[in-house]
Protein backbone atom coordinates (compact mmCIF):
# COMPACT_ATOMS: atom_id res chain seq x y z
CA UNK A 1 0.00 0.00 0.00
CA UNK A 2 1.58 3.31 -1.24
CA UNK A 3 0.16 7.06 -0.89
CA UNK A 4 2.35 9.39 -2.53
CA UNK A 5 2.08 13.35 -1.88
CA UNK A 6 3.63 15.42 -4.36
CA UNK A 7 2.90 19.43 -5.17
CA UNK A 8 4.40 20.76 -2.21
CA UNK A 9 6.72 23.76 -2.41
CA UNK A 10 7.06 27.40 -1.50
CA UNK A 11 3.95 30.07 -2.69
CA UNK A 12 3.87 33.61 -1.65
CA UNK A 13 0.19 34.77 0.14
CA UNK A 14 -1.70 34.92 -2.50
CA UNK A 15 -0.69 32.31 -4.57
CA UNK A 16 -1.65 28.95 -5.20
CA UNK A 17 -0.31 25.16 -5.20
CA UNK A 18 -1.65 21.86 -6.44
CA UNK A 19 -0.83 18.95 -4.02
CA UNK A 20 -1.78 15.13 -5.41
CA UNK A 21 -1.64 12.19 -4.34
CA UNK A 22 -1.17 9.01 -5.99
CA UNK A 23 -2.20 5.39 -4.57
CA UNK A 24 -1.42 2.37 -5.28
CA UNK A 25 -1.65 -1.60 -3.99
CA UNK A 26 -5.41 -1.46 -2.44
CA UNK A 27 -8.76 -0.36 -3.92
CA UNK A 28 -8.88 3.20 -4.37
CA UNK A 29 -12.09 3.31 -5.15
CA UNK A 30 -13.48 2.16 -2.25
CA UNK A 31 -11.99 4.43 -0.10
CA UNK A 32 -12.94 7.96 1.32
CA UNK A 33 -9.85 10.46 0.59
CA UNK A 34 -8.98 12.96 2.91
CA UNK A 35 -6.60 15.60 3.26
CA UNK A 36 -4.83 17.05 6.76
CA UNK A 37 -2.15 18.92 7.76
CA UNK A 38 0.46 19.54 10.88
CA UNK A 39 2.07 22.39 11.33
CA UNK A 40 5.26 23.07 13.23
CA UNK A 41 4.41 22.07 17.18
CA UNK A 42 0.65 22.13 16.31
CA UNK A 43 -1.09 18.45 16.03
CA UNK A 44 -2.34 16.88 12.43
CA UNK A 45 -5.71 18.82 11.78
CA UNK A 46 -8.54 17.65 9.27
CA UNK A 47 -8.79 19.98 5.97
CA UNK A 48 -10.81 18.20 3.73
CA UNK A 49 -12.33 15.03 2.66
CA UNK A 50 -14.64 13.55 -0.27
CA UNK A 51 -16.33 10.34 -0.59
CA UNK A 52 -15.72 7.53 -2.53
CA UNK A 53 -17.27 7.97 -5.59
CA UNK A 54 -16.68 11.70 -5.24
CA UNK A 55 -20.14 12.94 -4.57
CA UNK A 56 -19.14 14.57 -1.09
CA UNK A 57 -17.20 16.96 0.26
CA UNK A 58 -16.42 18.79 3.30
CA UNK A 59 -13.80 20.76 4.64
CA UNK A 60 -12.40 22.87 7.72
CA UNK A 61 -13.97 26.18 8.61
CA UNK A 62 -10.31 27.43 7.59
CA UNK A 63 -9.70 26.66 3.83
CA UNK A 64 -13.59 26.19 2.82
CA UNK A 65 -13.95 28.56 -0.16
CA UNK A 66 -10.26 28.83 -0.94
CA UNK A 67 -9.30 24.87 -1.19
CA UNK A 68 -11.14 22.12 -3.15
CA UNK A 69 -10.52 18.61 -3.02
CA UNK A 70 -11.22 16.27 -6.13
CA UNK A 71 -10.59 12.77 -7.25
CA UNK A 72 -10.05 10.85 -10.02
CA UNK A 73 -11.00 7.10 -9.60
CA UNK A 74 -9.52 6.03 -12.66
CA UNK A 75 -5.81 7.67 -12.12
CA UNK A 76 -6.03 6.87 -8.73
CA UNK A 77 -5.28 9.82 -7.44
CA UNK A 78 -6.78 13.26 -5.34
CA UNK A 79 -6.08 16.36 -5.32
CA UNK A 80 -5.76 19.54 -3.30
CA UNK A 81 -6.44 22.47 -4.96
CA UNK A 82 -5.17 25.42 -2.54
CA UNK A 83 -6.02 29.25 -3.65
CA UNK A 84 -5.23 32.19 -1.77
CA UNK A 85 -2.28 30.79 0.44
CA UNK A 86 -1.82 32.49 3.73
CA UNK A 87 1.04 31.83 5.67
CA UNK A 88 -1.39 29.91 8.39
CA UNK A 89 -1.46 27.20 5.75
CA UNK A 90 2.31 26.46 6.10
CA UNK A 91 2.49 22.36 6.88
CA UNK A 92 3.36 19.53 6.48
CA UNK A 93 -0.03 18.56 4.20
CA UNK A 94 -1.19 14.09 4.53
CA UNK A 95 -3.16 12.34 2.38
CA UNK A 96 -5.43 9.42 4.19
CA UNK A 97 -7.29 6.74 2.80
CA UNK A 98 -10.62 5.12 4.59
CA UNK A 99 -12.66 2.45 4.17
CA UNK A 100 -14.92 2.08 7.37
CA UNK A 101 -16.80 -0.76 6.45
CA UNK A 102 -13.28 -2.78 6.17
CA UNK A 103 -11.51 -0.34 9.29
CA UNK A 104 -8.90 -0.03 6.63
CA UNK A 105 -6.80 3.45 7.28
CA UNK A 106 -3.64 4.31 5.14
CA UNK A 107 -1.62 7.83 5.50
CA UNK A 108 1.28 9.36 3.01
CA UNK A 109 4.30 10.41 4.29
CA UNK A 110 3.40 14.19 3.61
CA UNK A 111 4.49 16.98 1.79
CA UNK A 112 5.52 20.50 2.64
CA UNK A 113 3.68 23.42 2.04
CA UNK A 114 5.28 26.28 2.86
CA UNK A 115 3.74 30.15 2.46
CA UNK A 116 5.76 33.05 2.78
CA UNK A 117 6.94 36.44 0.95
């Protein structure tokens, strides 16, 4: 089982970065996708989530309007469409995998995002 997070980088505030991630060795399209994110000496915090055929999303009070999370079932992968960086957003950003019905719960070893001028 493999979640890879890729996108990460430096943006200014303002700006804008793509993260994706790309799984591999279980079902993907059983699974709920989820992003979070942990910030320096903070814990890992939700930031958004969609279901498994993609139908649903939600996301924190903090990036809804200026993030979207999408998924493509047949590349395997999701994405993490962030717009209008501030530096708040600077982490380390995790993608998760979730199937509840099989209690089945896989995380990515992260990527940075990083937001400064």
């Amino acid at each position: 089982v493999q979640l890879v997070e890729s996108g990460g980088g430096l943006a200014q505030p303002g700006g804008s970065l793509r993260l994706s991630c790309l799984a591999s060795g279980f079902d993907f399209k059983n699974y709920a996708m989820s992003w979070a994110r942990q910030a320096p000496g903070k814990e890992r915090e939700f930031v958004a989530f969609i279901t498994s055929a993609g139908g649903t999303t939600n996301y924190a009070d903090s990036v809804k309007g200026r993030f979207t999370i999408s998924r493509d079932n047949a590349k395997n992968t999701v994405s993490l469409q962030m717009n209008s960086l501030k530096p708040e957003d600077t982490a380390v950003y995790y993608c998760n995998a979730y199937w509840a019905l099989a209690g089945r719960d896989y995380w990515g070893q992260g990527t940075q995002v990083t937001v400064s001028s």
